[in-house]
N, C-alpha and C. Protein backbone atom coordinates (compact mmCIF):
# COMPACT_ATOMS: atom_id res chain seq x y z
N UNK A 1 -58.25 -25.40 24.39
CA UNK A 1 -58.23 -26.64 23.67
C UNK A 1 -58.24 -27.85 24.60
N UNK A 2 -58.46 -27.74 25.88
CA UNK A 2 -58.76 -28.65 26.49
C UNK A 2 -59.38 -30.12 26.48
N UNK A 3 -60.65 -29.29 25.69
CA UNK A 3 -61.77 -30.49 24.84
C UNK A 3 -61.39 -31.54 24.41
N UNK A 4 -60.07 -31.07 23.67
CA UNK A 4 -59.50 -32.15 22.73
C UNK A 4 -58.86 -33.42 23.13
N UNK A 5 -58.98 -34.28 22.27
CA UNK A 5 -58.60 -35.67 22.81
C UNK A 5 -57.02 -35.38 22.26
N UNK A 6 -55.84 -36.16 23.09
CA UNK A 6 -54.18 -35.45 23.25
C UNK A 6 -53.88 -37.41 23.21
N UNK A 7 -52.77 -37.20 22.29
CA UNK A 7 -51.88 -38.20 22.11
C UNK A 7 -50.52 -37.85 22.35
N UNK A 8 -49.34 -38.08 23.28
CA UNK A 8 -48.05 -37.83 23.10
C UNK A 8 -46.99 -38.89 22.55
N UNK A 9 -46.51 -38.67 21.64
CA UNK A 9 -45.27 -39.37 20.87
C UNK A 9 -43.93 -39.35 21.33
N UNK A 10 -43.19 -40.52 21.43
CA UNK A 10 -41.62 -40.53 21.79
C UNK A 10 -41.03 -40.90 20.26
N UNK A 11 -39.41 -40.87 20.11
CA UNK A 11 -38.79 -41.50 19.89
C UNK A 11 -38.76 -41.23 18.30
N UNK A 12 -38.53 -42.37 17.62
CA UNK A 12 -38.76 -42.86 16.26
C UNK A 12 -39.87 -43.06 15.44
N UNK A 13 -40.91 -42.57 14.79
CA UNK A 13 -42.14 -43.37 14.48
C UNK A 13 -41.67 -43.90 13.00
N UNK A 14 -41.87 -45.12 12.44
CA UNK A 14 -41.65 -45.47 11.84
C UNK A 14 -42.18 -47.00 11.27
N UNK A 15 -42.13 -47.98 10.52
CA UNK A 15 -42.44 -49.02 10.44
C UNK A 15 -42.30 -49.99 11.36
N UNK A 16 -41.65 -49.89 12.13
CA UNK A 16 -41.54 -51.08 13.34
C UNK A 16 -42.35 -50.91 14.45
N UNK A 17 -42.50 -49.53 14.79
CA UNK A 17 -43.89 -49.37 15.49
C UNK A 17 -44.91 -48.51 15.04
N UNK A 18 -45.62 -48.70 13.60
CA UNK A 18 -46.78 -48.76 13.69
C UNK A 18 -48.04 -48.84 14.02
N UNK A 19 -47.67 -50.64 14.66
CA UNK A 19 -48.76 -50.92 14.88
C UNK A 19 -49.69 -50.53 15.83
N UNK A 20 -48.45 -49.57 17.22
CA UNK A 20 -48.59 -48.86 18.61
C UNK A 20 -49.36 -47.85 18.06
N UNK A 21 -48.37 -46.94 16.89
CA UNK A 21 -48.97 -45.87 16.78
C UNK A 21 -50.53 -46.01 16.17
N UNK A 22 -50.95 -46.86 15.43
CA UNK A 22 -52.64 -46.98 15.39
C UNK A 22 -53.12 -47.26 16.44
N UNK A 23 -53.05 -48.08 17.03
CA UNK A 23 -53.30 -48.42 18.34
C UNK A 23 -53.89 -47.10 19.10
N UNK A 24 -53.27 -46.26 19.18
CA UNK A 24 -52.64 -44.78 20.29
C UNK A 24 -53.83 -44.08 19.28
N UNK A 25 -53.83 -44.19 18.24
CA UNK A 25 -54.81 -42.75 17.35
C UNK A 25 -56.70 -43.70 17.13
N UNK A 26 -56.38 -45.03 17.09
CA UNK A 26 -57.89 -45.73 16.89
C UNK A 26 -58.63 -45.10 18.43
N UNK A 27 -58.01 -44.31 19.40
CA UNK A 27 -59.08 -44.28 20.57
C UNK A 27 -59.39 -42.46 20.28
N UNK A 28 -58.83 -41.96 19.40
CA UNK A 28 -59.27 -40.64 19.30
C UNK A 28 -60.91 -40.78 18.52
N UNK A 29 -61.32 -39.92 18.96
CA UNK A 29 -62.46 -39.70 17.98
C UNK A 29 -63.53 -38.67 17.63
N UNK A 30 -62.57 -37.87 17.96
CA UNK A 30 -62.74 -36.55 17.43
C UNK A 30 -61.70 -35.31 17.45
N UNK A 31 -61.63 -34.16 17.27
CA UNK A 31 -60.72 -32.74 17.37
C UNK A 31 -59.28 -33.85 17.76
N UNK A 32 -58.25 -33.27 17.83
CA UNK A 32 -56.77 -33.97 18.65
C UNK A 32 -55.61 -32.81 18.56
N UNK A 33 -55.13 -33.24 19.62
CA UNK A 33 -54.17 -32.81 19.56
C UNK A 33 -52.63 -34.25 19.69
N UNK A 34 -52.15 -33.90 18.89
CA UNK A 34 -50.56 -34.89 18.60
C UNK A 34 -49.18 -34.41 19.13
N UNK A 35 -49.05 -34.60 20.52
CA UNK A 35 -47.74 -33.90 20.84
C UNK A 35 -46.57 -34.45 20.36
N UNK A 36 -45.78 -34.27 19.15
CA UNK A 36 -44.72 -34.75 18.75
C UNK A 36 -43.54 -34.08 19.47
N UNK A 37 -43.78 -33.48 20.20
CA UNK A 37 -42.30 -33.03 21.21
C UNK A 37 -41.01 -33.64 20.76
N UNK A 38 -41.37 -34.61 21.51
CA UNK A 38 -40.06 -35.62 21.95
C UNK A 38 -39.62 -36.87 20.53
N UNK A 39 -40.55 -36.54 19.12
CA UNK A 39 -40.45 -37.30 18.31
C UNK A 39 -38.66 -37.11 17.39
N UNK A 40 -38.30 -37.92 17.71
CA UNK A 40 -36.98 -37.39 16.51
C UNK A 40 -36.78 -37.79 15.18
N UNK A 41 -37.60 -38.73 14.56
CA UNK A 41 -37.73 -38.94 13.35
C UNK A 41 -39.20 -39.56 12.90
N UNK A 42 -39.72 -39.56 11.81
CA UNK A 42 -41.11 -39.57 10.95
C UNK A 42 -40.34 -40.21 10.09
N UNK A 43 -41.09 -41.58 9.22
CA UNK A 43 -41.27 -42.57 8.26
C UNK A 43 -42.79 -41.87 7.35
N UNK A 44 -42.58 -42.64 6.31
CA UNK A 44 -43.92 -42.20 5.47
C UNK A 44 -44.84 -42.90 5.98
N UNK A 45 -43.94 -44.29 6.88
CA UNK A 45 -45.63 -44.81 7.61
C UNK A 45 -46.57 -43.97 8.50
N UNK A 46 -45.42 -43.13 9.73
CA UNK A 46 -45.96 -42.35 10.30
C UNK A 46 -46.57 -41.17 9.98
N UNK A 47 -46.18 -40.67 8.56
CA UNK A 47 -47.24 -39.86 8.23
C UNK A 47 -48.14 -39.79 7.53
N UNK A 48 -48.12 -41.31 6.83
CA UNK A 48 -49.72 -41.82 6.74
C UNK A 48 -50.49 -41.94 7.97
N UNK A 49 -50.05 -42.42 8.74
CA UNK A 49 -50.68 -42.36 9.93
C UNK A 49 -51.79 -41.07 10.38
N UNK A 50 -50.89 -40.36 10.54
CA UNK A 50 -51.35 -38.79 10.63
C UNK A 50 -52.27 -38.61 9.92
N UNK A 51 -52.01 -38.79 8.54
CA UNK A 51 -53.06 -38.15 7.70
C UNK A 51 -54.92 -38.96 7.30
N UNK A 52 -54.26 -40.50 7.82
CA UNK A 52 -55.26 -41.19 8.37
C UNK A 52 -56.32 -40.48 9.11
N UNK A 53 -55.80 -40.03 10.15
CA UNK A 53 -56.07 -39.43 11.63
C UNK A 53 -56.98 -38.56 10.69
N UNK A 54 -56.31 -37.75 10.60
CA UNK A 54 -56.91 -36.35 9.98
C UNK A 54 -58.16 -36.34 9.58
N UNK A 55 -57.82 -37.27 8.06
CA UNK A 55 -58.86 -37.31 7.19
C UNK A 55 -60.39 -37.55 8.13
N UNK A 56 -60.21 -38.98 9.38
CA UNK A 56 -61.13 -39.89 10.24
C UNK A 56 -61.90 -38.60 11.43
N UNK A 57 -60.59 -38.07 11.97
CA UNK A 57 -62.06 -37.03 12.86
C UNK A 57 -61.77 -35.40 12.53
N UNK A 58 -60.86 -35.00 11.45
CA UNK A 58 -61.09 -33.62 11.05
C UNK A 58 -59.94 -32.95 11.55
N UNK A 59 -59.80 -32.11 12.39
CA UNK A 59 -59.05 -31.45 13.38
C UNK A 59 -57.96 -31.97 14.18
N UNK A 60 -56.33 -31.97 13.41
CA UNK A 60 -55.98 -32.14 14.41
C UNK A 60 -54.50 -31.09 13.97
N UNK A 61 -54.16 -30.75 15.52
CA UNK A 61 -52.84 -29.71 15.72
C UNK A 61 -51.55 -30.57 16.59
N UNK A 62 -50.23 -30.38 15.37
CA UNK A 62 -49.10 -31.20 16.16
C UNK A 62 -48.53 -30.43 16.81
N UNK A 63 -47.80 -30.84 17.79
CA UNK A 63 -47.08 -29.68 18.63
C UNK A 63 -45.69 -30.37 18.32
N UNK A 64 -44.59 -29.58 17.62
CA UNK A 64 -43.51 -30.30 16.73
C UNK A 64 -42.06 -28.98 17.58
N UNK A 65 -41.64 -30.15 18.61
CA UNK A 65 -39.81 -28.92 18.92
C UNK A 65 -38.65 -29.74 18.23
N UNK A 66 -38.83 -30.37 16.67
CA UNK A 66 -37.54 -30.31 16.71
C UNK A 66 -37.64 -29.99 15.24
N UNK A 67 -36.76 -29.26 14.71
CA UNK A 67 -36.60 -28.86 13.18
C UNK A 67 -36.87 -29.64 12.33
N UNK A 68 -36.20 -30.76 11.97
CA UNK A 68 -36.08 -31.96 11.14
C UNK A 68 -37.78 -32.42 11.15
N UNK A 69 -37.98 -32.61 12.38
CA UNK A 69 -39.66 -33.19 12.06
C UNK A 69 -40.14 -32.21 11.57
N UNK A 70 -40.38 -30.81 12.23
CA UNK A 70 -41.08 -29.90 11.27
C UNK A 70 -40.85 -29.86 9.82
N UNK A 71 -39.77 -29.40 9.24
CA UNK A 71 -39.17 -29.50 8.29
C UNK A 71 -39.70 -30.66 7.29
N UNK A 72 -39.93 -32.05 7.62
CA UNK A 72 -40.76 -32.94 7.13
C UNK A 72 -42.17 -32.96 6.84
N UNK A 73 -42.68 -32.37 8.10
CA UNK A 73 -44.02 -31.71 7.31
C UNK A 73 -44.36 -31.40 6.76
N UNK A 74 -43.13 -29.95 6.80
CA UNK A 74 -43.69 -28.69 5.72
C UNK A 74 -43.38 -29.07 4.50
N UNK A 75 -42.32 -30.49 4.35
CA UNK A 75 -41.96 -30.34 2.98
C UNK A 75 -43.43 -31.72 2.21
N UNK A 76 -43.79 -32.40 3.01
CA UNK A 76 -44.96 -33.21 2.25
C UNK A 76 -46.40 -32.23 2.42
N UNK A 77 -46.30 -31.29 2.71
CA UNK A 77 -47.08 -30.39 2.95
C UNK A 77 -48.52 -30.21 4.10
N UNK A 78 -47.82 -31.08 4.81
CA UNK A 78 -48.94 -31.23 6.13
C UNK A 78 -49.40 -29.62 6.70
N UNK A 79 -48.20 -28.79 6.39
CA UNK A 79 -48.51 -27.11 7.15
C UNK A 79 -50.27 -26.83 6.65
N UNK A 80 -50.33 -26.96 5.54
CA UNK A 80 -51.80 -26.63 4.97
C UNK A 80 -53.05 -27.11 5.55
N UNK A 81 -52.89 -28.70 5.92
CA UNK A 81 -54.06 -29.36 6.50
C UNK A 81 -53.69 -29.36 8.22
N UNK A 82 -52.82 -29.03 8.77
CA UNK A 82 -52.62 -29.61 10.31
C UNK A 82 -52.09 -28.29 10.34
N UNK A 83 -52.68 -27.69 11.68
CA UNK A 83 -52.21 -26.85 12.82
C UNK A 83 -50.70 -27.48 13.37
N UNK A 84 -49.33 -26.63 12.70
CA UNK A 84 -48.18 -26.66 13.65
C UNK A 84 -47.78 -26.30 14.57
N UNK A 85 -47.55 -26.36 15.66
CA UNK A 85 -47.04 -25.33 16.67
C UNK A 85 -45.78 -26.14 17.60
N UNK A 86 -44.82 -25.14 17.82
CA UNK A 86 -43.96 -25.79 18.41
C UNK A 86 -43.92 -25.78 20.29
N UNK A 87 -45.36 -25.50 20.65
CA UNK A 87 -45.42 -25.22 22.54
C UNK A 87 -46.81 -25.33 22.38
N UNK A 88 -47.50 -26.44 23.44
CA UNK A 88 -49.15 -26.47 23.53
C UNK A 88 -49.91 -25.40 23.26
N UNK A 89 -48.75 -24.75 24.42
CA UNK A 89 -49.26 -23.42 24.74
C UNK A 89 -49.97 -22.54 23.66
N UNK A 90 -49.39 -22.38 22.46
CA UNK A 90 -50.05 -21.52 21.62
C UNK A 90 -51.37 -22.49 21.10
N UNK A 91 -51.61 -23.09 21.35
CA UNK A 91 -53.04 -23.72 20.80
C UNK A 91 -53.95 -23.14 21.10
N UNK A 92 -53.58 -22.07 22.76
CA UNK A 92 -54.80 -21.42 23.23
C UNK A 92 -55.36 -21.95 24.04
């Protein structure tokens, strides 16, 4: 998965920085990968965001280590449209 264009996330995503996080996803433009590692909390802004993303170049896989964010996914149901994984590594 090399190919792929890679964004890494810190912190909080949420309404106050937004505007970074478009910023950070308007230079993808195609396949992605979204390392949410180090993310410790998701807003519905940020996962509009995401699903923005998605919908705009197709393909993209989060790489998610902390429960709570996963857990947020799976419950608005991102598992279906986005590749989860919790280590790059399994991307292959």
């Amino acid at each position: 998965m090399e190919s792929l264009a890679s964004v890494r996330l810190a912190g909080e995503l949420d309404l106050s920085n937004v505007s970074s996080l478009r910023a950070k996803f308007a230079s993808i433009d195609g396949p992605a990968v979204v390392d949410l590692s180090d993310v410790t909390y998701l807003d519905s802004t940020a996962l509009n965001e995401l699903a923005l993303l998605r919908r705009r170049v197709g393909t993209v896989a989060l790489v998610v280590a902390s429960p709570n964010v996963r857990r947020t996914l799976e419950i608005v149901g991102f598992s279906t449209s986005f590749r989860i994984v919790t280590k790059r590594e399994e991307l292959g």
